[in-house]
C-alpha atoms as a PDB file:
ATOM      1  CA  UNK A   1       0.689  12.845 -14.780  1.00  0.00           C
ATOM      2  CA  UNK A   2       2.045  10.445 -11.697  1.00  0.00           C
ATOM      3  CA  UNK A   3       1.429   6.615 -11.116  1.00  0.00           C
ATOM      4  CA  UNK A   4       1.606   6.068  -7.956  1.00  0.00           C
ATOM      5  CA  UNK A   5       1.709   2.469  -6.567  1.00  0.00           C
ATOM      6  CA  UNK A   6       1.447   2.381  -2.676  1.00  0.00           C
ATOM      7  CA  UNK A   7       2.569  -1.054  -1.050  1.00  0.00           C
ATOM      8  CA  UNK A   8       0.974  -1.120   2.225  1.00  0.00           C
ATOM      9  CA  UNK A   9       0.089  -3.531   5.029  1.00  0.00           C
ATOM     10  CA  UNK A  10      -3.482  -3.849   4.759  1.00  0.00           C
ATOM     11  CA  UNK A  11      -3.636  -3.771   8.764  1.00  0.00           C
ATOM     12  CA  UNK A  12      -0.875  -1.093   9.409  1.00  0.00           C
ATOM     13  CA  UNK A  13      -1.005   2.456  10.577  1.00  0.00           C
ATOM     14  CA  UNK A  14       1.955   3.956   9.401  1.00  0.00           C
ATOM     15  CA  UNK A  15       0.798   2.481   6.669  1.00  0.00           C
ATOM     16  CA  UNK A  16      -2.694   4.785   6.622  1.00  0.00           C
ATOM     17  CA  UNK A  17      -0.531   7.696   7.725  1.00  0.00           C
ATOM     18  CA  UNK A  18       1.513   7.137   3.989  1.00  0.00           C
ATOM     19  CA  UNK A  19      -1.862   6.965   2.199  1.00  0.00           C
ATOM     20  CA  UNK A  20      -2.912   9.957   3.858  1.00  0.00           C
ATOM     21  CA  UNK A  21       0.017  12.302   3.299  1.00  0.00           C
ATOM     22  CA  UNK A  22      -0.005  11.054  -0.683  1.00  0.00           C
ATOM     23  CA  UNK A  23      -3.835  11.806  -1.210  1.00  0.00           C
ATOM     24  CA  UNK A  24      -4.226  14.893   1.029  1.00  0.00           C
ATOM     25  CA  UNK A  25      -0.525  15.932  -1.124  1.00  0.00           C
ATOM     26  CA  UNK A  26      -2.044  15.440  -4.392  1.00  0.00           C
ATOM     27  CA  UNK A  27      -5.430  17.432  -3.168  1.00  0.00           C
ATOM     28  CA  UNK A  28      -3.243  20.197  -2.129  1.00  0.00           C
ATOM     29  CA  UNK A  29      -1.079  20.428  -5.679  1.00  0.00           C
ATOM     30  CA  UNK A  30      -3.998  19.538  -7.208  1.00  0.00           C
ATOM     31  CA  UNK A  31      -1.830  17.156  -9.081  1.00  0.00           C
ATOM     32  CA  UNK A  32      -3.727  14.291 -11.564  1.00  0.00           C
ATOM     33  CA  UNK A  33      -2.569  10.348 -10.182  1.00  0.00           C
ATOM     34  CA  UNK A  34      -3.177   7.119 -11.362  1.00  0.00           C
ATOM     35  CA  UNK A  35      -3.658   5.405  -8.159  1.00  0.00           C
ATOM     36  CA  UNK A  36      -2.611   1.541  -7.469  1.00  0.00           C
ATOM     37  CA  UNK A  37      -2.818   0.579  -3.731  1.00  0.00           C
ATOM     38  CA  UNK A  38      -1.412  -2.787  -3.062  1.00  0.00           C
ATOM     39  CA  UNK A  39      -1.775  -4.492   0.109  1.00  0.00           C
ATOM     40  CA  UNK A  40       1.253  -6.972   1.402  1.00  0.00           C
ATOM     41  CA  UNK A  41       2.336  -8.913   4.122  1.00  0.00           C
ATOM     42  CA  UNK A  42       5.564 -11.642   4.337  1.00  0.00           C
ATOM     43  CA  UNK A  43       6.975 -12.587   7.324  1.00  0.00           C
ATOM     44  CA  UNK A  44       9.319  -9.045   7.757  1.00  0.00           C
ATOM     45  CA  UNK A  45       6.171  -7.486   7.664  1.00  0.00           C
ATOM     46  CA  UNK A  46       4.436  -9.383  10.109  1.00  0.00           C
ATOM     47  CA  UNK A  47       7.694  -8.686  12.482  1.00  0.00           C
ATOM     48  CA  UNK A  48       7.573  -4.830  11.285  1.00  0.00           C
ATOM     49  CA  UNK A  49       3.739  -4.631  12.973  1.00  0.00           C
ATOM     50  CA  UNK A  50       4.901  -6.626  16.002  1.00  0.00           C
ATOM     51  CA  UNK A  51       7.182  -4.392  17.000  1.00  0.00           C
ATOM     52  CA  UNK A  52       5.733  -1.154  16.083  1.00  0.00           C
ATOM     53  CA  UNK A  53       2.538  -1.944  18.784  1.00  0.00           C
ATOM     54  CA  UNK A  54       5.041  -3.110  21.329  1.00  0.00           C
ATOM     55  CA  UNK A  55       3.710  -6.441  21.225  1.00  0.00           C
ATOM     56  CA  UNK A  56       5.612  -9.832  21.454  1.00  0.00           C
ATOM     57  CA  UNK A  57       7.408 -10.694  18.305  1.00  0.00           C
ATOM     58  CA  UNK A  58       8.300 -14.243  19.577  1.00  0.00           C
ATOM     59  CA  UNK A  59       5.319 -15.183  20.173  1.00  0.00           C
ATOM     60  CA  UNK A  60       4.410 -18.147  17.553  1.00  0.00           C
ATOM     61  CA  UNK A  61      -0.029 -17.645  17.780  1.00  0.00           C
ATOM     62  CA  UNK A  62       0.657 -14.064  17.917  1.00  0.00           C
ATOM     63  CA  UNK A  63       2.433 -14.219  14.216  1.00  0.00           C
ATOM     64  CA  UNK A  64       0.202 -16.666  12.993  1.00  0.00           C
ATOM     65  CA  UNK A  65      -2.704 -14.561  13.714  1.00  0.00           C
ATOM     66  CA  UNK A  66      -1.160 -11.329  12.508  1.00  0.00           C
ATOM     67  CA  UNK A  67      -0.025 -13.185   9.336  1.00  0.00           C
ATOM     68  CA  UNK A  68      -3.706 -14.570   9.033  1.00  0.00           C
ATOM     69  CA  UNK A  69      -5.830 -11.518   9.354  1.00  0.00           C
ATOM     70  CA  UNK A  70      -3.120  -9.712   6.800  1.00  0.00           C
ATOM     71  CA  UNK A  71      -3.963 -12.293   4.011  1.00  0.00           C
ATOM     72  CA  UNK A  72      -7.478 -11.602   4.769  1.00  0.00           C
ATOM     73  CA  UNK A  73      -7.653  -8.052   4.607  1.00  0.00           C
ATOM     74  CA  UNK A  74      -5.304  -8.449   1.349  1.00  0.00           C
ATOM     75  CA  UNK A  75      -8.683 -10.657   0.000  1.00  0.00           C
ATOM     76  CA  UNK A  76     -10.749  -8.222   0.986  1.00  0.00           C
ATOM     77  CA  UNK A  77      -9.288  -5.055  -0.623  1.00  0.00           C
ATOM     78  CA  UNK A  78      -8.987  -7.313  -4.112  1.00  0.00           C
ATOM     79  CA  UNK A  79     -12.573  -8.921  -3.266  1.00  0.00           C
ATOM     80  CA  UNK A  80     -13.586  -4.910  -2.989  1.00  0.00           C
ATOM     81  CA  UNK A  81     -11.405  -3.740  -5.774  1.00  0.00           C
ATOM     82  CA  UNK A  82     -13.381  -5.326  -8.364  1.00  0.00           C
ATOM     83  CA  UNK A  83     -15.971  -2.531  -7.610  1.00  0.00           C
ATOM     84  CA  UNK A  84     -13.559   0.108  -8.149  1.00  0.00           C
ATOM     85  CA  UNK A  85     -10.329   1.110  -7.108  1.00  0.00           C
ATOM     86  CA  UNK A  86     -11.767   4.077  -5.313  1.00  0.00           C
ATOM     87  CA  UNK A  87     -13.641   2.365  -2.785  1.00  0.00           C
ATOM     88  CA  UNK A  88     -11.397  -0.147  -2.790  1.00  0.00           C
ATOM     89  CA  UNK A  89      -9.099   2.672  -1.804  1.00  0.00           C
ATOM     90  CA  UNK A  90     -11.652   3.839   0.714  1.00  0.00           C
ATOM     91  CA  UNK A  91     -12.586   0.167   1.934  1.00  0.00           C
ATOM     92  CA  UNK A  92      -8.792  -0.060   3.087  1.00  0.00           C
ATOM     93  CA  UNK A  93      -8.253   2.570   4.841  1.00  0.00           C
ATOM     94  CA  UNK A  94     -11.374   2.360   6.459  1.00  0.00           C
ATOM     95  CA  UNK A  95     -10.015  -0.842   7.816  1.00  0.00           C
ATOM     96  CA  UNK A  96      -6.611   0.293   8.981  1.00  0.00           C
ATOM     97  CA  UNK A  97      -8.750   2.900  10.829  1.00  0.00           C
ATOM     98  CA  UNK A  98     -10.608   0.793  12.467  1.00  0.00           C
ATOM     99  CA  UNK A  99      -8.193  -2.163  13.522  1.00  0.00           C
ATOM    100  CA  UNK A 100      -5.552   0.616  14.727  1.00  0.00           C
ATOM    101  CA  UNK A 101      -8.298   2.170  17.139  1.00  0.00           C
ATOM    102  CA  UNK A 102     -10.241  -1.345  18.243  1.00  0.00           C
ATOM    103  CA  UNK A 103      -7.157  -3.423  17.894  1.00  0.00           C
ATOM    104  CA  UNK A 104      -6.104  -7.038  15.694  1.00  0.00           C
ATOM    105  CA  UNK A 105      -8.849  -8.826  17.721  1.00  0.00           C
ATOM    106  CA  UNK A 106     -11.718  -6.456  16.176  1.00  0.00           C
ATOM    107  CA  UNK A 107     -11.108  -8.270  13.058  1.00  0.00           C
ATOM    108  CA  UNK A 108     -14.167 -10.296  12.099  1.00  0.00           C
ATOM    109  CA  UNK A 109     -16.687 -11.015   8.932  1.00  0.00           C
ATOM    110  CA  UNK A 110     -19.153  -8.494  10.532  1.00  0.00           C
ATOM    111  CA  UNK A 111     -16.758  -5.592  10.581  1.00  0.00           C
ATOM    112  CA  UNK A 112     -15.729  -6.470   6.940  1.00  0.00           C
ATOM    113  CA  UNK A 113     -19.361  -6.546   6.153  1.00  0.00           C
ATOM    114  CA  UNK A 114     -19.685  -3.326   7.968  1.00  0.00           C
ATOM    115  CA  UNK A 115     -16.443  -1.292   5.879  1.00  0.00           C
ATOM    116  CA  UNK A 116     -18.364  -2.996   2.863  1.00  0.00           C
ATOM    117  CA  UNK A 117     -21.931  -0.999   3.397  1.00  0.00           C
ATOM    118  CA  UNK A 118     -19.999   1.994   4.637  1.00  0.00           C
ATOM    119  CA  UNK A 119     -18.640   2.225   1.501  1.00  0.00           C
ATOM    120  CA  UNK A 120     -21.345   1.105  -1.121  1.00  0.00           C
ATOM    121  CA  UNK A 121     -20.040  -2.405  -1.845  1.00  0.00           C
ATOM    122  CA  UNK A 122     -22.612  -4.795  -3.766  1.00  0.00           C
ATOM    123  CA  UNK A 123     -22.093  -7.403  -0.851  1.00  0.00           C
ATOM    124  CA  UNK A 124     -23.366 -10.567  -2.509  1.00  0.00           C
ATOM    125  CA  UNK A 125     -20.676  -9.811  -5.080  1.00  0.00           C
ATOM    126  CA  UNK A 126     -18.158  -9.052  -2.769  1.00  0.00           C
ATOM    127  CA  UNK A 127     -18.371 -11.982  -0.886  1.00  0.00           C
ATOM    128  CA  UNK A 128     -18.387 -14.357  -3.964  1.00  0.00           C
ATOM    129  CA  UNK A 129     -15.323 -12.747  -5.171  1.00  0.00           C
ATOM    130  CA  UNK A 130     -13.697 -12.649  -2.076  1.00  0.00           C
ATOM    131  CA  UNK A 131     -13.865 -16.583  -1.681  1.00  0.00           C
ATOM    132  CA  UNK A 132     -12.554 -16.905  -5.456  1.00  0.00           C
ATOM    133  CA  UNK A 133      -9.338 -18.179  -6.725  1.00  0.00           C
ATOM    134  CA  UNK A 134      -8.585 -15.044  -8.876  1.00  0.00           C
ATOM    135  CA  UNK A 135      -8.180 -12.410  -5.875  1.00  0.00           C
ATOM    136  CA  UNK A 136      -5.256 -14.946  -4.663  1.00  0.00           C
ATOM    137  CA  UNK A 137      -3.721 -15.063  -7.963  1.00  0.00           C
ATOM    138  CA  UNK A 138      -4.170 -11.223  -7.542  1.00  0.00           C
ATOM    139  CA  UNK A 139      -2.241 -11.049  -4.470  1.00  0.00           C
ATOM    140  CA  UNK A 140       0.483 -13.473  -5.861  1.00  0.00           C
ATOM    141  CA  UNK A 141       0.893 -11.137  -8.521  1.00  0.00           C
ATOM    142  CA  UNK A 142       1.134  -8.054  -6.472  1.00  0.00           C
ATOM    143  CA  UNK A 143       4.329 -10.219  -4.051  1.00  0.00           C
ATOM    144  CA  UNK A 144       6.227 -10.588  -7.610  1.00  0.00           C
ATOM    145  CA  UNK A 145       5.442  -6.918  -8.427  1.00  0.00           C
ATOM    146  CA  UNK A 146       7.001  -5.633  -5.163  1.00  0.00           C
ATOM    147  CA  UNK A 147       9.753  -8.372  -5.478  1.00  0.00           C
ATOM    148  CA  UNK A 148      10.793  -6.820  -8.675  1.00  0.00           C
ATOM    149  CA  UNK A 149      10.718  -3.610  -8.216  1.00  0.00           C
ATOM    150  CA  UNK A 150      12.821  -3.900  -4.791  1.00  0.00           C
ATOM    151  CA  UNK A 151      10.085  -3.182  -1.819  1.00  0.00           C
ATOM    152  CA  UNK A 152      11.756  -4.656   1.129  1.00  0.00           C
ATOM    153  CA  UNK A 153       9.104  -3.248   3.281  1.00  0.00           C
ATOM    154  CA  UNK A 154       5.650  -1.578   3.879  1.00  0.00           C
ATOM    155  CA  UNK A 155       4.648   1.335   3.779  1.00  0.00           C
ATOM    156  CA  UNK A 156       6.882   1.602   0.384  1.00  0.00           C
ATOM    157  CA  UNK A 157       5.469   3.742  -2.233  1.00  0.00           C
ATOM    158  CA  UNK A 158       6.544   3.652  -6.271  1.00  0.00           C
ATOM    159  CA  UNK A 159       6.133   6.965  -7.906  1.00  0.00           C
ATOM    160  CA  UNK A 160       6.099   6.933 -12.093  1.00  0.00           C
ATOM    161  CA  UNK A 161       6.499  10.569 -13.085  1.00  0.00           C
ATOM    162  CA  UNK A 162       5.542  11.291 -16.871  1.00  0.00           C
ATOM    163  CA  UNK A 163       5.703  14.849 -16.946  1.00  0.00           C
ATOM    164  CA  UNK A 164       8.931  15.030 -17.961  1.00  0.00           C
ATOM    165  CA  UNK A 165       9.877  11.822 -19.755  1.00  0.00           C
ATOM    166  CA  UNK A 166       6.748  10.080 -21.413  1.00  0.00           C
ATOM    167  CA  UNK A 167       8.378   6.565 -21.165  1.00  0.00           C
ATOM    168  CA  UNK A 168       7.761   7.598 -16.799  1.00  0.00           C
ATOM    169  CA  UNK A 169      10.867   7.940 -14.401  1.00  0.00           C
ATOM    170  CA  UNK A 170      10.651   5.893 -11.419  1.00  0.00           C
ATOM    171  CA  UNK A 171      11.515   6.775  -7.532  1.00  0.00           C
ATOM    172  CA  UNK A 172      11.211   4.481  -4.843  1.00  0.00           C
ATOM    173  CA  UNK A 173      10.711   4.982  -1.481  1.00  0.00           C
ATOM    174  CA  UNK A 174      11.130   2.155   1.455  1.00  0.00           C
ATOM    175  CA  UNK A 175       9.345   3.334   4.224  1.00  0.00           C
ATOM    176  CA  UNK A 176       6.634   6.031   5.071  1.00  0.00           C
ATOM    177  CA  UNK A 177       5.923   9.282   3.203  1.00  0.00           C
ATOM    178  CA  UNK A 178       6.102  12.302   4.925  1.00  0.00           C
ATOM    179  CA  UNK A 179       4.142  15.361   4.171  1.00  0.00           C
ATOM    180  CA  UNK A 180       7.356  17.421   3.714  1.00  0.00           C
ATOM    181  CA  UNK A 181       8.760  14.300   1.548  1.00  0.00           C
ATOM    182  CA  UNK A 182       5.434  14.332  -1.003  1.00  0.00           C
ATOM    183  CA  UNK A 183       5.476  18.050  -1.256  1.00  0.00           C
ATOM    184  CA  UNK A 184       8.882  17.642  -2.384  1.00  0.00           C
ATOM    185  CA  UNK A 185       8.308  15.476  -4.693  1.00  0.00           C
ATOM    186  CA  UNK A 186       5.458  16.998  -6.159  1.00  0.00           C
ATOM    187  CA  UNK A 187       7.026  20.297  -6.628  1.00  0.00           C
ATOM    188  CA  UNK A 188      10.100  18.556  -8.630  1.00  0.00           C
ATOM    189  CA  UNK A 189      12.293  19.404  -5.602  1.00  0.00           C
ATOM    190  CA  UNK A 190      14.249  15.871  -5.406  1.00  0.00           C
ATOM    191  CA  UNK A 191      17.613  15.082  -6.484  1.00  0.00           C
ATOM    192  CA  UNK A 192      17.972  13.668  -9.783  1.00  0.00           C
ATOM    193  CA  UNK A 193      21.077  11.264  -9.764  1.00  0.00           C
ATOM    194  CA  UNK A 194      20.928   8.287  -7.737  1.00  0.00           C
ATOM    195  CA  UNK A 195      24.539   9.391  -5.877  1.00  0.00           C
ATOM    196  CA  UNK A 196      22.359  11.973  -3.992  1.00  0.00           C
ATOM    197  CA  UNK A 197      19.753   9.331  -3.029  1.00  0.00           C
ATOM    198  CA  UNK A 198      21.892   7.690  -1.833  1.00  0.00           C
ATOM    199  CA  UNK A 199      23.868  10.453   0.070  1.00  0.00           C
ATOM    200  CA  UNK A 200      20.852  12.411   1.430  1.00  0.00           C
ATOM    201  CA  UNK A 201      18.284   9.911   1.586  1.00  0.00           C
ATOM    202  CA  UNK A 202      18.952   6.100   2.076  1.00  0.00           C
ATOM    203  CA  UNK A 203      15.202   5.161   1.673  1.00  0.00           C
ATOM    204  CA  UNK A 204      15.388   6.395  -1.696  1.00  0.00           C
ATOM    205  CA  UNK A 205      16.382   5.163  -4.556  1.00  0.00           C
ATOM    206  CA  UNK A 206      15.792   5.572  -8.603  1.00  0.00           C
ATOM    207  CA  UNK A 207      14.204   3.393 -10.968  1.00  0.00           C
ATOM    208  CA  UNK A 208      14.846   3.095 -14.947  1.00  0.00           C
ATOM    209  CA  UNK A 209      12.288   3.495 -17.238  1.00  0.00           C
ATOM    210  CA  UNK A 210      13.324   0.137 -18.900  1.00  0.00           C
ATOM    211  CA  UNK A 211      12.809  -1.391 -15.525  1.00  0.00           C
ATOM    212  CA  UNK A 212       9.575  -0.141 -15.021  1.00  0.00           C
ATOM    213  CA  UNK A 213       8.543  -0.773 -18.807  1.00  0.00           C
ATOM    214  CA  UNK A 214       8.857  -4.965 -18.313  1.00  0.00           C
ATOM    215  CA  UNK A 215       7.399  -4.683 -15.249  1.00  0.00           C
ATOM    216  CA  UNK A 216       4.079  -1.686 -14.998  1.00  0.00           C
END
């Protein structure tokens, strides 16, 4: 059994590439996962998007936009998650799909009110909760999560692996997921000592099962 938290801009397409090559993975290995996806966005990760769609990173609006609909999306996935984490799963990435083939400015209530249908929200109860103080406090948690476990950026994805040690080993990887890379890891094929992380893969790095214990 795997947990599998996936920190992900909410508005990001290497982002939805990650997601992609972790569930179509698990399909594949037909391997069981506890799923946790959980948007983010801070100011490194506003700059991150910026520069991957070659737009202006000094532009001031520009940021404050990007940084706006980010929050927004992050209130929509918790607003959604409180009907399930599966379509809150599929909510997302519907999202990500549609603002990385219409662009930021597509963005509006109407095509969060359209991802909501599309995926079988109860939409009078999504948008109560989304205007509610308790998805914020969600997302506020979620920042300390990914502070304490070391995410420095999205996509970053926490893998807790329990079929080997019950108290769950943790890896964690700072950047995107590759299909090779979640193959790899499914199929036990990564190093085990934190000296060939570090040597063979920089992005990678090991977490104790104390640390994850005070903090999952």
């Amino acid at each position: 059994m795997l947990e599998i938290f996936m920190f992900a801009n909410p508005i990001g397409e290497l982002c939805l590439t990650t997601e992609v090559n972790i569930m179509r993975g698990l399909k594949q290995h037909q391997q069981r996962a506890q799923i946790n996806l959980v948007p983010m966005t801070n100011m490194r990760i506003v700059t991150d998007y910026l520069q991957r769609n070659h737009l202006d990173d000094h532009d001031l609006a520009l940021r404050n936009q990007v940084m706006t609909i980010t929050y927004q999306s992050m209130l929509d996935f918790k607003a959604a998650s409180f009907q399930g984490n599966k379509k809150a799963r599929a909510f997302m990435m519907s999202l990500q799909e549609h603002l990385c083939d219409a662009g930021l400015s597509h963005y509006s209530d109407q095509l969060v009110e359209q991802i909501a249908d599309e995926v079988q929200l109860d939409q009078d109860t999504f948008w109560d909760d989304r205007k509610g103080q308790l998805v914020q406090d969600l997302c506020h948690a979620d920042r300390q999560l990914a502070n304490d476990l070391g995410v420095l950026k999205t996509p970053s994805t926490v893998f807790v692996d329990y079929r080997h040690n019950p108290d769950g080993d943790g890896i964690l990887i700072n950047g995107s997921v590759s299909q090779v890379l979640i193959d790899q890891l499914l199929e036990d094929k990564l190093p085990q000592q934190q000296s060939d992380f570090d040597s063979q893969r920089p992005v990678l790095k090991i977490i104790s099962s104390r640390t994850l214990s005070h903090l999952i």
